[in-house]
N, C-alpha and C. Protein backbone atom coordinates (compact mmCIF):
# COMPACT_ATOMS: atom_id res chain seq x y z
N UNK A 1 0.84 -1.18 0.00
CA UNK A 1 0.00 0.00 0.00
C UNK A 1 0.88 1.25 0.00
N UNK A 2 0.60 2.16 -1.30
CA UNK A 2 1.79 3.27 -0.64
C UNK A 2 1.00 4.53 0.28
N UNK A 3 1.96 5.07 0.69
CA UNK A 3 1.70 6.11 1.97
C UNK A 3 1.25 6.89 1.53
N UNK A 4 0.01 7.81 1.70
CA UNK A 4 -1.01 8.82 1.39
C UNK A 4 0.21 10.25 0.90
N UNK A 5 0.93 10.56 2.12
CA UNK A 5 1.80 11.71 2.66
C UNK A 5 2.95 11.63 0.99
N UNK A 6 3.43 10.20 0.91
CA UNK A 6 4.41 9.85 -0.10
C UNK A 6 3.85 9.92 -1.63
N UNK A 7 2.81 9.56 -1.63
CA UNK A 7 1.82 10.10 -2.52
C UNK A 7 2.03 11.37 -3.14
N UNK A 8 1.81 12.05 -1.97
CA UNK A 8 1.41 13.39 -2.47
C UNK A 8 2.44 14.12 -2.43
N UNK A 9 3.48 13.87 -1.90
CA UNK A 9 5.08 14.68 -2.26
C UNK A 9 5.75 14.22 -3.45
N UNK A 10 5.50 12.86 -4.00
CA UNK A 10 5.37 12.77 -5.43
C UNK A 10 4.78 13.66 -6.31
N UNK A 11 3.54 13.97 -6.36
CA UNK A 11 2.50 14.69 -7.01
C UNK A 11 2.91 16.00 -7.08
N UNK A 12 3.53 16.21 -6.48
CA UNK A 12 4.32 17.84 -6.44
C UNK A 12 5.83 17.69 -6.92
N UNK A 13 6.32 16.78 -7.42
CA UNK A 13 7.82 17.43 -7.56
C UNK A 13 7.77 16.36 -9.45
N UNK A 14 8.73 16.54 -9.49
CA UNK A 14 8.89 16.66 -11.41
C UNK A 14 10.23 16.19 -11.62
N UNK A 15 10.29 15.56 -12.96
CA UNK A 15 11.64 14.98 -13.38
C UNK A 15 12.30 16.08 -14.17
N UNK A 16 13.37 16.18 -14.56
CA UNK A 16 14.08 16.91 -15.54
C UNK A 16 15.15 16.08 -16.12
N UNK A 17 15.35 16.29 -17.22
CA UNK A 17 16.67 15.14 -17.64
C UNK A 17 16.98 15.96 -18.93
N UNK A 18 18.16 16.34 -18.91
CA UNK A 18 18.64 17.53 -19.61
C UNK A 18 20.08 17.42 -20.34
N UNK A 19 20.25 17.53 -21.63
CA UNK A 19 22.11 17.32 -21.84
C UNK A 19 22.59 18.21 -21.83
N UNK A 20 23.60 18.19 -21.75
CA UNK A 20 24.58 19.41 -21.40
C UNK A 20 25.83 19.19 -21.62
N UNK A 21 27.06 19.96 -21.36
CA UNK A 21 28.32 20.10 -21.43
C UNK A 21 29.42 19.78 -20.32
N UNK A 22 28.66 19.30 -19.11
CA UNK A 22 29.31 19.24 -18.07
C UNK A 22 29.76 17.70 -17.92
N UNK A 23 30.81 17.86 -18.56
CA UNK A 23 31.66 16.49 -19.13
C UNK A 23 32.72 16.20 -18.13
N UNK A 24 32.89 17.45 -16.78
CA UNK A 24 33.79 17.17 -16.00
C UNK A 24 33.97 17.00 -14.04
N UNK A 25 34.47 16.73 -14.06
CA UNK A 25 34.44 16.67 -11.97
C UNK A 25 34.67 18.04 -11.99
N UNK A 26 35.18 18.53 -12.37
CA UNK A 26 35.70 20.27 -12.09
C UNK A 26 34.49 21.02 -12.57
N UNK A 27 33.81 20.83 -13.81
CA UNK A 27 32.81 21.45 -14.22
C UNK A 27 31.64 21.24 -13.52
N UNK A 28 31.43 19.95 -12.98
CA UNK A 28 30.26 19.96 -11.93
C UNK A 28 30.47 20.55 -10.42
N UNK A 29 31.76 20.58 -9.98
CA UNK A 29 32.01 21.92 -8.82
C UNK A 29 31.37 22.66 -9.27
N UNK A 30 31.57 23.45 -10.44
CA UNK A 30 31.43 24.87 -10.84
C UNK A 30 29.38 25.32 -10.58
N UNK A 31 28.81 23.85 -11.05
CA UNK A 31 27.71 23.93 -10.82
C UNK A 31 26.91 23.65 -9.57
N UNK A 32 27.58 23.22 -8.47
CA UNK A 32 27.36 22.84 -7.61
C UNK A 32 26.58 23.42 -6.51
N UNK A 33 27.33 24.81 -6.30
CA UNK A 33 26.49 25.89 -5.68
C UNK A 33 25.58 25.78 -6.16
N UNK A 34 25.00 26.36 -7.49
CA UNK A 34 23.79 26.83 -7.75
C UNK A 34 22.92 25.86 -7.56
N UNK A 35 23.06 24.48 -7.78
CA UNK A 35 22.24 23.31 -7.34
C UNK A 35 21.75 22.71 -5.74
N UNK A 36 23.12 23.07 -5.01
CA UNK A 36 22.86 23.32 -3.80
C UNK A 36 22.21 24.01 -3.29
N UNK A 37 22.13 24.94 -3.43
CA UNK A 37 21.58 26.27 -2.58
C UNK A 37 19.97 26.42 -3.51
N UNK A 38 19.33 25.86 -4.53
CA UNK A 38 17.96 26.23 -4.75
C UNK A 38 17.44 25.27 -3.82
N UNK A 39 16.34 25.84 -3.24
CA UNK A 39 15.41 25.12 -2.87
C UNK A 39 14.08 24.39 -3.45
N UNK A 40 14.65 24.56 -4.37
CA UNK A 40 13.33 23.65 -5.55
C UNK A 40 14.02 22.66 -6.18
N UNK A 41 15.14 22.40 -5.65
CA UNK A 41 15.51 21.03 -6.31
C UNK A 41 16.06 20.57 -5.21
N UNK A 42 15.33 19.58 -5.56
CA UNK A 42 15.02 18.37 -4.28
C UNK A 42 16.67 17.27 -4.30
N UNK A 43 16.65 17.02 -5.53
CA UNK A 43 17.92 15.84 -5.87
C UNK A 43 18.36 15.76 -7.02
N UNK A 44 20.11 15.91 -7.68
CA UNK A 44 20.46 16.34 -8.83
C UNK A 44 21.61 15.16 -9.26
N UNK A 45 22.41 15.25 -10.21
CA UNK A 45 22.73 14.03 -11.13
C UNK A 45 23.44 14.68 -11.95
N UNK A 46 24.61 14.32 -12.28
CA UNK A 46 25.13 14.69 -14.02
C UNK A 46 25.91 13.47 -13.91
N UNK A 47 25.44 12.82 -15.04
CA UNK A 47 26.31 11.24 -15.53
C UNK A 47 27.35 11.85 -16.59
N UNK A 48 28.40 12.11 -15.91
CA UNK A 48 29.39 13.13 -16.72
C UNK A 48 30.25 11.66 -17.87
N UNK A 49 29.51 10.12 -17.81
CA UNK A 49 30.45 9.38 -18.56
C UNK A 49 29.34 9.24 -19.67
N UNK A 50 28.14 9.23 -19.70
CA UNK A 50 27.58 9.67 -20.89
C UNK A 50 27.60 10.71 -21.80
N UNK A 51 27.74 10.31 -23.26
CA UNK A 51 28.02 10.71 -24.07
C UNK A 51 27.34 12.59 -24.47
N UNK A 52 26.06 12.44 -23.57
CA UNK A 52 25.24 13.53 -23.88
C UNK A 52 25.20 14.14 -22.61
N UNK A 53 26.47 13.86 -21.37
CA UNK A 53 26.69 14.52 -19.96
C UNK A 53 25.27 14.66 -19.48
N UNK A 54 24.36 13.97 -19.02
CA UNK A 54 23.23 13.55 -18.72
C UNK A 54 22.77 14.57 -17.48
N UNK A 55 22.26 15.52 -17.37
CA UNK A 55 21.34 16.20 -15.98
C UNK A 55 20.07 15.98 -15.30
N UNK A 56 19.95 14.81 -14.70
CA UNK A 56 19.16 15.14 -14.00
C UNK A 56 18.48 15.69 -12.57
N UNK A 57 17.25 16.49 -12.55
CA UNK A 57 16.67 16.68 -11.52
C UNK A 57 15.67 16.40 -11.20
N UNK A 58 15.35 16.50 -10.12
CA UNK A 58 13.76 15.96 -9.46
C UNK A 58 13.89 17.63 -8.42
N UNK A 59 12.60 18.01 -8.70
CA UNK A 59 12.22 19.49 -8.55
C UNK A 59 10.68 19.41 -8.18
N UNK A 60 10.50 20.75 -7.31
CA UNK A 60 9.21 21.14 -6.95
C UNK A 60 8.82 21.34 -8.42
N UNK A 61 7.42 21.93 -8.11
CA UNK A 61 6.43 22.39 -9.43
C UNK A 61 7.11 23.73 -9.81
N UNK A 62 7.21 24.32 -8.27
CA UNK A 62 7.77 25.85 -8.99
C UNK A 62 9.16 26.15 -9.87
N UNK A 63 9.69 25.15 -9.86
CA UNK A 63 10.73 25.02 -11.05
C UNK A 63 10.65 24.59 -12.36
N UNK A 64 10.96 25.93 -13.24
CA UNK A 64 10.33 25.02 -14.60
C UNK A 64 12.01 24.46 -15.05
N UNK A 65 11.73 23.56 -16.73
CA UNK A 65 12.82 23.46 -17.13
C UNK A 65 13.39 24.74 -17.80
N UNK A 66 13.11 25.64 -18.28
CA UNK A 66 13.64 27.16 -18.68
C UNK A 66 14.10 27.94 -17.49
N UNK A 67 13.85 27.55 -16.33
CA UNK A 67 14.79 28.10 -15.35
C UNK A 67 16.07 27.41 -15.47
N UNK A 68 15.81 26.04 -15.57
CA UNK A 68 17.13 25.34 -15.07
C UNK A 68 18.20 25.66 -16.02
N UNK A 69 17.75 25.62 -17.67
CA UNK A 69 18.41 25.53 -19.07
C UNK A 69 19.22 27.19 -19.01
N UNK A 70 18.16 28.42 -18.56
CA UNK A 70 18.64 29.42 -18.80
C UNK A 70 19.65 30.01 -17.76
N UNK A 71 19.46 29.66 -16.61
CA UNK A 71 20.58 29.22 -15.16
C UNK A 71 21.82 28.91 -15.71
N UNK A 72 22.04 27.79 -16.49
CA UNK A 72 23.31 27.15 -16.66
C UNK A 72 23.72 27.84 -17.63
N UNK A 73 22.86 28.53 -18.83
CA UNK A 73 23.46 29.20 -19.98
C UNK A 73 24.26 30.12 -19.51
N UNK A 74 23.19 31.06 -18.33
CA UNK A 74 23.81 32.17 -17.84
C UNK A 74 25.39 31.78 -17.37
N UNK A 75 25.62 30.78 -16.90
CA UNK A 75 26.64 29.91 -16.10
C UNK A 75 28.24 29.73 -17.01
N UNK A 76 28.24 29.83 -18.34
CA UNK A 76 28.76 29.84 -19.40
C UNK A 76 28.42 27.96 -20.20
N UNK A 77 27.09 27.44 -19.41
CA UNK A 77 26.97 25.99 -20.12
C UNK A 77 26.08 25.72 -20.93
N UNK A 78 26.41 24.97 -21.90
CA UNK A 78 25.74 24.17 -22.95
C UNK A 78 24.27 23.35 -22.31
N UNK A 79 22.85 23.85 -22.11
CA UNK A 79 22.18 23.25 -21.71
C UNK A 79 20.58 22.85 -22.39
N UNK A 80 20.42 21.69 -22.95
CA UNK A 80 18.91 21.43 -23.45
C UNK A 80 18.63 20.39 -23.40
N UNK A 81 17.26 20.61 -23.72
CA UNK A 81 16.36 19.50 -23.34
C UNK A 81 16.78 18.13 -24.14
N UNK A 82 16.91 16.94 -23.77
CA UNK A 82 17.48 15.51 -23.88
C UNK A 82 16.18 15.12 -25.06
N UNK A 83 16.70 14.65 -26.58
CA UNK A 83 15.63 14.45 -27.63
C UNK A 83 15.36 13.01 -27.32
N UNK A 84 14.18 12.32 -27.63
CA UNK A 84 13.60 11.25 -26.98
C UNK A 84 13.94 10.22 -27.59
């Protein structure tokens, strides 16, 4: 049976899965702060050995993906949406 409470903190938060440029241990320092310190992202990811440096997040509602994409641009990084 799942938990009513677990339920519904699901129902509020969102996947993101994003490619990007952050191909490195040093380059994901660089991003680190800014991932740290939002409070709308719950839990973050860069599979820096995939080919397409893989981002993901799991985020409240109030985070869209054009925050996250235009964040990292601002950042000097390569960031868009992962083609299906």
């Amino acid at each position: 049976m799942t938990n009513f409470f677990y339920f519904n903190y699901e129902l509020k938060t969102q996947l993101f899965i994003l490619r990007t440029d952050i191909g490195t241990q040093q380059k994901v320092k660089q991003v680190k702060s800014f991932f740290d310190s939002n409070t709308d992202i719950i839990k973050w990811s860069i599979d820096t050995e995939d080919i397409d440096n893989v981002l993901k997040i799991k985020a409240t509602k109030n985070l869209s993906e054009a925050d996250i994409i235009n964040q990292l641009k601002t950042q000097g990084f390569f960031c868009d949406v992962l083609p299906s």
